[in-house]
Protein backbone atom coordinates (compact mmCIF):
# COMPACT_ATOMS: atom_id res chain seq x y z
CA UNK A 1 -118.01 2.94 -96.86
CA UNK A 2 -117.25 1.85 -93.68
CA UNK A 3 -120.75 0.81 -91.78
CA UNK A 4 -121.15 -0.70 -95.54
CA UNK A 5 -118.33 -4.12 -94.43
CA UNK A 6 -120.91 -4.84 -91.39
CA UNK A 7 -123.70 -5.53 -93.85
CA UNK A 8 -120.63 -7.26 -96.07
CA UNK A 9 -119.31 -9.27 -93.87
CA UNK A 10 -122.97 -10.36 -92.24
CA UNK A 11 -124.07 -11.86 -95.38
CA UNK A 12 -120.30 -13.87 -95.79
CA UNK A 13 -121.44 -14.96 -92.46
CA UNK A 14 -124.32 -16.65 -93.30
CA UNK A 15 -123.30 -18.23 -96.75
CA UNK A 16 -120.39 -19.88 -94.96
CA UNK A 17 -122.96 -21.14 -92.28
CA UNK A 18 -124.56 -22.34 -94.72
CA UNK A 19 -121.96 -24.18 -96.48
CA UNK A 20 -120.61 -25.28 -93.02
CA UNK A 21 -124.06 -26.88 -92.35
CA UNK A 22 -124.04 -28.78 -95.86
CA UNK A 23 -120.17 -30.13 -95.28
CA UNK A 24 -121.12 -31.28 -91.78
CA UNK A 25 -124.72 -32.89 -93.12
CA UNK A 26 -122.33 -34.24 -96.55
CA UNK A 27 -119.61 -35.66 -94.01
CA UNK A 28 -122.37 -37.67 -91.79
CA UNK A 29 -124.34 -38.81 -94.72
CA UNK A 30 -120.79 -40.61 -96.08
CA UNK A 31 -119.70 -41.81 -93.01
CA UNK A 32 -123.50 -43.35 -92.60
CA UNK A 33 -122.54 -45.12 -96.03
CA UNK A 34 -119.10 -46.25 -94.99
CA UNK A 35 -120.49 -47.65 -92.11
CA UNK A 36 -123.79 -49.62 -94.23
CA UNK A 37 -121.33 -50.95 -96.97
CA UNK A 38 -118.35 -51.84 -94.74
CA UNK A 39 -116.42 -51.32 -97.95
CA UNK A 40 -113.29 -48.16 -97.62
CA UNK A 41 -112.02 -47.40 -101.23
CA UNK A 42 -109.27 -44.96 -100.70
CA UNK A 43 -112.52 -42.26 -103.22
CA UNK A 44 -114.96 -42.82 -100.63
CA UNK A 45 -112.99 -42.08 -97.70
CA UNK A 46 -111.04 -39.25 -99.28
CA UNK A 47 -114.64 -37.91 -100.04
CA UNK A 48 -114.96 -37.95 -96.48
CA UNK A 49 -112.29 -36.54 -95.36
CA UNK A 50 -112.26 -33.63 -98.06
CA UNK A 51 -115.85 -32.84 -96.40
CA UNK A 52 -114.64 -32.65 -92.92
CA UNK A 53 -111.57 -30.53 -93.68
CA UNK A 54 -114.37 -27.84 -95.58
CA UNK A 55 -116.04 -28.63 -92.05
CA UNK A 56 -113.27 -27.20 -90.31
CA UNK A 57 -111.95 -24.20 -92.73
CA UNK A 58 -115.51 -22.94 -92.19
CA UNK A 59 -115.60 -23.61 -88.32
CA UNK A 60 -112.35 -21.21 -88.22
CA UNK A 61 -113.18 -18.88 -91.00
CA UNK A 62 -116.24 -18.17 -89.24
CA UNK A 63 -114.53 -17.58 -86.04
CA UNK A 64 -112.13 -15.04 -87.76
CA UNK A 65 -115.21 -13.00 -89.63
CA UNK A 66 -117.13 -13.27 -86.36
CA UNK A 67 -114.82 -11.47 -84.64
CA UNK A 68 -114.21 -9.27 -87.46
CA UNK A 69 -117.86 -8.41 -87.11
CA UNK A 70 -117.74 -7.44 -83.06
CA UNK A 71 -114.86 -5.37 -83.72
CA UNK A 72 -116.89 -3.30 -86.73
CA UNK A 73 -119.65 -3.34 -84.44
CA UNK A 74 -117.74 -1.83 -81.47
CA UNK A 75 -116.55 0.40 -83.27
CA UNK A 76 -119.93 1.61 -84.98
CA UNK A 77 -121.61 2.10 -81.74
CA UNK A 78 -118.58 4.23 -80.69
CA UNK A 79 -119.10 6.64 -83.78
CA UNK A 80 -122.28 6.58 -83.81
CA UNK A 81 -122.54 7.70 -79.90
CA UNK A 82 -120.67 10.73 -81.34
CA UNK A 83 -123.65 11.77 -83.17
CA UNK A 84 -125.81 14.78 -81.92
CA UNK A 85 -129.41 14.04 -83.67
CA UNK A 86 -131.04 10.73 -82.49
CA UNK A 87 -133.07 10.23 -85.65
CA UNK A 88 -129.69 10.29 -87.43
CA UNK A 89 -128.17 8.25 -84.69
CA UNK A 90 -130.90 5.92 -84.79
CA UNK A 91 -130.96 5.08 -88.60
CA UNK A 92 -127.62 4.13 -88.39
CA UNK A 93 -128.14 1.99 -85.48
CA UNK A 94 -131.08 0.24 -86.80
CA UNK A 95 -129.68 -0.35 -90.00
CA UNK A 96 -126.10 -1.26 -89.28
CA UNK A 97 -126.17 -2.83 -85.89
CA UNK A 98 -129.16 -4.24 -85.21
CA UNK A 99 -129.28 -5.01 -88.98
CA UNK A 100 -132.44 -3.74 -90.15
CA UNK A 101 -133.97 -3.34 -93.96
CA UNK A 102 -135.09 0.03 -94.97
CA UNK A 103 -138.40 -0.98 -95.05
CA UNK A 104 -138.42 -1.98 -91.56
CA UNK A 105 -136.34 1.55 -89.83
CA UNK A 106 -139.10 3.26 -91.77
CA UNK A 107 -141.93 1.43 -89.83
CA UNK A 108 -139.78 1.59 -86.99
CA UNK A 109 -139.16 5.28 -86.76
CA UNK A 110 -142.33 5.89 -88.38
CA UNK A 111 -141.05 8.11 -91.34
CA UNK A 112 -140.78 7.41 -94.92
CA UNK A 113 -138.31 5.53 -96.89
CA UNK A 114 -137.29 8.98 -98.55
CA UNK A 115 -136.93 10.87 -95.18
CA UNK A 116 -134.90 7.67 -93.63
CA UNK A 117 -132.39 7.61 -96.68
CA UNK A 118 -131.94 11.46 -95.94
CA UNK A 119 -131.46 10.83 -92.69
CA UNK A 120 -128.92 8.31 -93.55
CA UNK A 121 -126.97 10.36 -95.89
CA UNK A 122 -126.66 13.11 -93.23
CA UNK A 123 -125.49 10.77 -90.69
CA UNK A 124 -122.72 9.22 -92.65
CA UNK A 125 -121.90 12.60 -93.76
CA UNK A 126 -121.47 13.97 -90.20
CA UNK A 127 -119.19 10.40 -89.47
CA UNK A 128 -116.99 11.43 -92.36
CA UNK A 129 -116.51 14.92 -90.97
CA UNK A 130 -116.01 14.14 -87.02
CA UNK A 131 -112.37 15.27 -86.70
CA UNK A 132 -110.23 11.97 -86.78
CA UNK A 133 -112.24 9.88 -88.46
CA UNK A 134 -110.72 8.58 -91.07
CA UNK A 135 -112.72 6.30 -93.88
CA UNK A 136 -111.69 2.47 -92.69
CA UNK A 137 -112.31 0.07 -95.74
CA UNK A 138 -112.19 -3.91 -94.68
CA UNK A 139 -108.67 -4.35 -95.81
CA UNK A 140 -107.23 -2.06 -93.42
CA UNK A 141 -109.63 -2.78 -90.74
């Protein structure tokens, strides 16, 4: 589903921050060695490098899914304007754009978990049957 690729692509998000964090902590931590030991093998300094190459990949694949993400976004907020109920509208927002659990739209909108899944079902039900809406999957965002 659709509003499904913002939770998708949210979580890639934060593993690759994660691994970008972990190359760039790797890459200091060798070059701190380099520097203590004075010695360059050609294995310790291709270590480095190889570390600040993931560095970048992961500075520009983040980029890329970050814009990926305002563009899903943008267009969520658009469809989900279109809707005529607010607690429907509101689920949906909650959930997919301001990236809420269920746990916490159901505190939020005071309503059970059962209730807010219904509520979620109808939603992305009405999406599906606006005129010209057409089901995107990430591949042919």
């Amino acid at each position: 589903m659709y509003f499904e690729n913002i939770i998708k692509i949210r979580t890639e998000i934060i593993y690759k921050e994660k691994l970008k964090e972990m190359a760039f902590t790797n890459s200091t931590k060798k070059t701190r060695l380099l520097r203590q030991t004075r010695v360059q093998t050609s294995n310790r300094q291709g270590s480095h490098e190889n570390e600040m190459v993931k560095y970048a990949q992961l500075s520009i694949d983040l980029d890329k899914l970050e814009k990926e993400l305002e563009d899903y976004l943008a267009q969520s907020n658009y469809l989900i304007g279109l809707l005529d109920n607010y607690k429907h509208s509101e689920v949906l927002k909650l959930r997919y754009i301001d990236g809420y659990k269920w746990d916490g739209i159901a505190d939020q909108m005071d309503y059970s978990i059962r209730q807010i899944h219904n509520f979620h079902r109808i939603a992305l039900r009405k999406i599906e049957n606006l005129e010209g809406f057409k089901k995107k999957g990430r591949a042919n965002h």
